[in-house]
N, C-alpha and C. Protein backbone atom coordinates (compact mmCIF):
# COMPACT_ATOMS: atom_id res chain seq x y z
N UNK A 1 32.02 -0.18 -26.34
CA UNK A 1 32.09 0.82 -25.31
C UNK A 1 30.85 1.71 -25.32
N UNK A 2 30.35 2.30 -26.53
CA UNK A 2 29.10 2.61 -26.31
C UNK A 2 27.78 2.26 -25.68
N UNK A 3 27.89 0.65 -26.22
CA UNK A 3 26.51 0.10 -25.73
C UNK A 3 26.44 -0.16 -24.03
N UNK A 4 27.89 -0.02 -24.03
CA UNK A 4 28.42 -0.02 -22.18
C UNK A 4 27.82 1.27 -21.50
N UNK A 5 27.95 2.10 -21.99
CA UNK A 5 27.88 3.76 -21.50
C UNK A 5 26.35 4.13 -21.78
N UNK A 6 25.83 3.22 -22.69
CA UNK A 6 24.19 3.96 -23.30
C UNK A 6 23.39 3.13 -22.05
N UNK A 7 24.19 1.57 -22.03
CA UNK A 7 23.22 0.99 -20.97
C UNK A 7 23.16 1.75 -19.35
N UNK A 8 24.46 2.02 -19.43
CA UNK A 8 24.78 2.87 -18.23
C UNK A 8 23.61 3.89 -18.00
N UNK A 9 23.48 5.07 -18.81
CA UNK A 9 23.09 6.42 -18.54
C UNK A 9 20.98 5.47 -18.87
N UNK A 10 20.63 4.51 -19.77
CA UNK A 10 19.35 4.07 -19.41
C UNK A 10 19.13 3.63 -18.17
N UNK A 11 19.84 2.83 -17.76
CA UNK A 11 19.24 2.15 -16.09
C UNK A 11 19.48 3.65 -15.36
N UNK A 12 19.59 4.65 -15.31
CA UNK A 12 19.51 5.91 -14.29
C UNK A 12 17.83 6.31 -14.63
N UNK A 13 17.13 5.66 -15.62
CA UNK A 13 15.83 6.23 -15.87
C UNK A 13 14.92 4.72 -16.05
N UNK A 14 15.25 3.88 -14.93
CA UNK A 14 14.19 2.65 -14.48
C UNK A 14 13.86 3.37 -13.67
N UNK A 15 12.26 3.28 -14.10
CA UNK A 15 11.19 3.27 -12.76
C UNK A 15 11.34 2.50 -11.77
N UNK A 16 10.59 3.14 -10.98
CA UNK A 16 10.78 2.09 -9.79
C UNK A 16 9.05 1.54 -9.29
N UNK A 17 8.37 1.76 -10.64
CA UNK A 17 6.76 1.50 -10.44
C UNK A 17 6.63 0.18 -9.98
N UNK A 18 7.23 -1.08 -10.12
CA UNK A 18 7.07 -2.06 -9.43
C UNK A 18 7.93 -2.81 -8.56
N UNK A 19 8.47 -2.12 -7.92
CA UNK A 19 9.38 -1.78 -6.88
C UNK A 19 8.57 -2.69 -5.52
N UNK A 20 9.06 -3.00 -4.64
CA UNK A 20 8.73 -3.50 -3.00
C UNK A 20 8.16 -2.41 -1.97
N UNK A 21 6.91 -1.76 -1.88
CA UNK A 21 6.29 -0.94 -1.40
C UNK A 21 6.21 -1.32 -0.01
N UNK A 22 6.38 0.14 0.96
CA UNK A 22 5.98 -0.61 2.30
C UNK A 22 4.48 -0.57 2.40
N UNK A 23 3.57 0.12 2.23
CA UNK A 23 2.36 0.68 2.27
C UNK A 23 1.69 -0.97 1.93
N UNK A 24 1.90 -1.47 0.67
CA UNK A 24 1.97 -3.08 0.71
C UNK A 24 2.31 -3.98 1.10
N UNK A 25 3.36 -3.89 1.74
CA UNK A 25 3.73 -5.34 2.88
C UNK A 25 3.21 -4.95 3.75
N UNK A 26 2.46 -3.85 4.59
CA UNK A 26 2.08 -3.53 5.61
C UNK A 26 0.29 -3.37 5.83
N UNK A 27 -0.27 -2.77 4.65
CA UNK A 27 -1.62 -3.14 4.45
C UNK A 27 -2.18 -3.94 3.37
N UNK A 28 -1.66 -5.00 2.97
CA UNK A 28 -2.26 -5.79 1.87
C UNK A 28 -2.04 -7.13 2.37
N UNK A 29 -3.39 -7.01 3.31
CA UNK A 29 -2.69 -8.51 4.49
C UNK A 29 -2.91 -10.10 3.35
N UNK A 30 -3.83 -10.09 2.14
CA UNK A 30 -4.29 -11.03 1.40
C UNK A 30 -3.07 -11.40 0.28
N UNK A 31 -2.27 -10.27 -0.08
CA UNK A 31 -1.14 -10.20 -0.43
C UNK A 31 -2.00 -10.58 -2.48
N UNK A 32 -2.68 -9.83 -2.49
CA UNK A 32 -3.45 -9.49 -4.28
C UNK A 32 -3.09 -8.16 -4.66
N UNK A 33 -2.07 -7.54 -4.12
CA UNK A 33 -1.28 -6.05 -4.57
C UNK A 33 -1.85 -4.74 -4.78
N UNK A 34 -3.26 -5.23 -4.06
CA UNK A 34 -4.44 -4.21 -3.79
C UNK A 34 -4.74 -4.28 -2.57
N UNK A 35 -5.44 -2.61 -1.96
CA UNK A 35 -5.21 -2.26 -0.54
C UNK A 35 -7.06 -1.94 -0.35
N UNK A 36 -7.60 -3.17 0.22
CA UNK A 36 -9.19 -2.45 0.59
C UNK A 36 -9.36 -1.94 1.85
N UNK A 37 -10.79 -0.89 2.13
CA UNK A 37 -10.89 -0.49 3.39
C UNK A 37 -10.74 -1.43 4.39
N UNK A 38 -11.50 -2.82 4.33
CA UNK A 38 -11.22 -3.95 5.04
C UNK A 38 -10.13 -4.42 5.64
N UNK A 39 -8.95 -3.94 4.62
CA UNK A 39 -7.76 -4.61 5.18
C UNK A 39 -7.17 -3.36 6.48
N UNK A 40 -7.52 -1.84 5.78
CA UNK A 40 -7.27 -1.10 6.58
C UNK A 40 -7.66 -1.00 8.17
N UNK A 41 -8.82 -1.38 7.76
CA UNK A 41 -9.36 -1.30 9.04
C UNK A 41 -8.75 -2.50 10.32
N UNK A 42 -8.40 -3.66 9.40
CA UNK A 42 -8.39 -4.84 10.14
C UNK A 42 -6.38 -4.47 10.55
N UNK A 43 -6.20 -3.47 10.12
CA UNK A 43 -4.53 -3.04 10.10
C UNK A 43 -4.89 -2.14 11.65
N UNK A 44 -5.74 -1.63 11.91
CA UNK A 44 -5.66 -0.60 12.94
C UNK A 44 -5.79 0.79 12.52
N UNK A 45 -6.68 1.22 11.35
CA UNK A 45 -6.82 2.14 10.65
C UNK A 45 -8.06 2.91 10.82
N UNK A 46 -7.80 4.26 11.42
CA UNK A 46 -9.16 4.41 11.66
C UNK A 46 -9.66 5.64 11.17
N UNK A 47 -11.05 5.62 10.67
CA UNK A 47 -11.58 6.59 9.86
C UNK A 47 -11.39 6.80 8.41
N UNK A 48 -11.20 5.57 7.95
CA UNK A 48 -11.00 5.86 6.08
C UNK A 48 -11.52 5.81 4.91
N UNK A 49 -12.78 5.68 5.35
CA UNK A 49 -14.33 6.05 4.36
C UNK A 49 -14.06 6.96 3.44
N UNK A 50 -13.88 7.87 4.00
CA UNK A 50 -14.19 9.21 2.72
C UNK A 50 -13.00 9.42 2.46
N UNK A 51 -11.91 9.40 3.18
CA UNK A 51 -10.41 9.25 2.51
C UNK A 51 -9.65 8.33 1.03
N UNK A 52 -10.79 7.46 1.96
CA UNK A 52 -10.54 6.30 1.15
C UNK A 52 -11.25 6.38 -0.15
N UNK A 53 -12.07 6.74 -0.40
CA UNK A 53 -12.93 6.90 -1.66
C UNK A 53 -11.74 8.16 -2.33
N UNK A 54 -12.07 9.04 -1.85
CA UNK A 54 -11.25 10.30 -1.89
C UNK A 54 -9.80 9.39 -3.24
N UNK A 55 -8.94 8.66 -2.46
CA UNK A 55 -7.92 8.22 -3.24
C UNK A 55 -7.99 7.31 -3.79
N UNK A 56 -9.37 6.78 -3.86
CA UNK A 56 -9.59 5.65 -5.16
C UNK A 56 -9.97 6.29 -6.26
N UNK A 57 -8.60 6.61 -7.50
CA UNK A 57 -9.60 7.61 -8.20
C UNK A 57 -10.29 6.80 -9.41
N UNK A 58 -9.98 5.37 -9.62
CA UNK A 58 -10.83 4.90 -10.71
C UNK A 58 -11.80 4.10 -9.54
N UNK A 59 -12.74 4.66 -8.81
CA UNK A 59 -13.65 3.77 -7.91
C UNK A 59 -14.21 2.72 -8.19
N UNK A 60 -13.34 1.55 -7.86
CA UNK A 60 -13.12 0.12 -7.73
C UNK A 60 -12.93 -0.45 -6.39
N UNK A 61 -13.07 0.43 -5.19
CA UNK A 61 -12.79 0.25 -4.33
C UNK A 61 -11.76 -0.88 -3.52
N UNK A 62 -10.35 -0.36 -4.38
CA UNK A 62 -9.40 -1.11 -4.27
C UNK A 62 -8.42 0.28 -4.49
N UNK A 63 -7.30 0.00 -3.96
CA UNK A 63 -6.15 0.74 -3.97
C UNK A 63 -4.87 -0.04 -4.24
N UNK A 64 -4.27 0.48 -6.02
CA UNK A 64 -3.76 -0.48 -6.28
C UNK A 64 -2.36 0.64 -5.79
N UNK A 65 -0.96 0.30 -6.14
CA UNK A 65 0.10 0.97 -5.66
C UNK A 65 0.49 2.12 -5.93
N UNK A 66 -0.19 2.83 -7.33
CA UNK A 66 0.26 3.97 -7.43
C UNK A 66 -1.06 4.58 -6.37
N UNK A 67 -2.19 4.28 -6.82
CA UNK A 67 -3.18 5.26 -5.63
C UNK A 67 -2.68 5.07 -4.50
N UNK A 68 -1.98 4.12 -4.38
CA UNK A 68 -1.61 4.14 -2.34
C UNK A 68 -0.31 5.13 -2.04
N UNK A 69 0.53 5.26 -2.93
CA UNK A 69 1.59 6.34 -2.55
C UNK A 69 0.92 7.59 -3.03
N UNK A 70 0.22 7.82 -3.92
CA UNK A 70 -0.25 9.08 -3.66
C UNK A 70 -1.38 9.53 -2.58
N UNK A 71 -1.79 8.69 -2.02
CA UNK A 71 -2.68 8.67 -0.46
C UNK A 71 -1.75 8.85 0.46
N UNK A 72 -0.53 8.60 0.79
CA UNK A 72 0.14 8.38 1.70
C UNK A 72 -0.08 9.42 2.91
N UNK A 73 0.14 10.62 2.79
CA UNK A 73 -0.27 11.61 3.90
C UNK A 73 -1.56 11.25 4.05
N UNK A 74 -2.18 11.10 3.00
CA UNK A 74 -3.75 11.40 3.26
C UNK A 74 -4.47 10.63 4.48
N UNK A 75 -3.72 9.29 4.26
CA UNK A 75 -4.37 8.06 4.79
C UNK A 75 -3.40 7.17 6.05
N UNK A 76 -2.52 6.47 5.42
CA UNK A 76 -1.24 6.16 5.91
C UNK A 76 -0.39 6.39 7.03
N UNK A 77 -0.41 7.96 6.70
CA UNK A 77 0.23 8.71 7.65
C UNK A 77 -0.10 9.22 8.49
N UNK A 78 -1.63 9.34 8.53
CA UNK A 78 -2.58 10.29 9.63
C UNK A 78 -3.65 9.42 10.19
N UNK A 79 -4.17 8.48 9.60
CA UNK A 79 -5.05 7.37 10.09
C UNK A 79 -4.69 6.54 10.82
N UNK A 80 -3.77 5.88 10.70
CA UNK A 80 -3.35 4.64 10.91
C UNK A 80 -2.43 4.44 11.77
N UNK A 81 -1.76 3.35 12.22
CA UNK A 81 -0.73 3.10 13.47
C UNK A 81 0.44 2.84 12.69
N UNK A 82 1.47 3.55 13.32
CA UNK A 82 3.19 3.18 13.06
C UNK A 82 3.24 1.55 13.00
N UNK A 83 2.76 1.05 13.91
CA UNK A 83 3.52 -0.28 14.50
C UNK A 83 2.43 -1.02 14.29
N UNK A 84 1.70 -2.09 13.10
CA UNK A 84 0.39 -2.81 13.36
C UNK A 84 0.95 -4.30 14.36
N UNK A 85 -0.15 -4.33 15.18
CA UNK A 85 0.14 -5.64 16.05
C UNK A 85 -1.16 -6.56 15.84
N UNK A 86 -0.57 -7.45 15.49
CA UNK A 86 -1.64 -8.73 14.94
C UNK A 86 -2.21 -9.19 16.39
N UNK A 87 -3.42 -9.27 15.91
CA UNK A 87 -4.48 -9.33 16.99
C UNK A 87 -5.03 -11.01 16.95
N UNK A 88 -4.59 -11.73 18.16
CA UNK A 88 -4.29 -13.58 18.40
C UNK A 88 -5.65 -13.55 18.24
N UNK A 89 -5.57 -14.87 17.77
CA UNK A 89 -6.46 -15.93 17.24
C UNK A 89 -7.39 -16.81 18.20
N UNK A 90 -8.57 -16.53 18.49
CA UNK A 90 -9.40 -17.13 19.55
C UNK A 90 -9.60 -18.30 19.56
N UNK A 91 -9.50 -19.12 20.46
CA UNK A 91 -9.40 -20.60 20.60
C UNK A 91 -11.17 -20.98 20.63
N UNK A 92 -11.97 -21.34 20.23
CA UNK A 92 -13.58 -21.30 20.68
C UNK A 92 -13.58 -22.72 21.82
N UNK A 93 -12.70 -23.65 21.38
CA UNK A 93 -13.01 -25.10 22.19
C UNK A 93 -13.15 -24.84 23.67
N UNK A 94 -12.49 -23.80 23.93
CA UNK A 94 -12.26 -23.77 25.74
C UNK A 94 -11.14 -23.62 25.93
C-alpha cells in the first residue's frame, strides 16, 4: 500500500519537459525538434531576426523546446499567423 500511495503522490511531480509541444508541430516543418528562422519564416512569420536571436540564449541558432516556450509571447504570439497555410507546390513542366 505504500509503494501504491508513494507512486501516486511521485507521478503529480512528472515534468512535462518532453511532452507534445504545439509551437513544434506547428514550426518545426523538418521535424529535428529544433525551430530555425528558416522554418519561421517559411511558416508565415514575420520579422524574427532580432527576436529570434534575442531567444536563442545558447546562440546556435536553433530553438530547441524549452527556448521556444519561453519565446512564446515574444515570437509566436506576435509575429506569426494563427492559422499557417501551406503554400502549393509549382508544377515547372507546364
Amino acid at each position: 500500500m505504500k509503494k501504491l500511495l508513494s507512486i501516486s503522490v511521485l507521478s503529480l511531480f512528472v515534468s512535462d519537459a518532453f511532452a507534445d509541444d504545439w509551437r513544434m508541430r506547428k514550426f518545426d516543418l523538418n521535424g529535428d525538434d529544433y525551430i530555425t528562422k528558416a522554418e519561421l519564416v517559411q511558416s508565415g512569420c514575420k520579422k524574427v531576426g532580432q527576436m529570434f536571436d534575442y531567444a536563442d540564449k545558447n546562440s546556435d541558432n536553433l530553438l530547441n523546446i524549452r527556448e521556444a516556450r519561453k519565446a512564446t509571447h515574444l515570437i509566436f504570439k506576435s509575429r506569426c499567423p494563427s492559422i499557417v497555410v501551406p503554400t502549393p507546390a509549382i508544377d515547372i513542366r507546364g
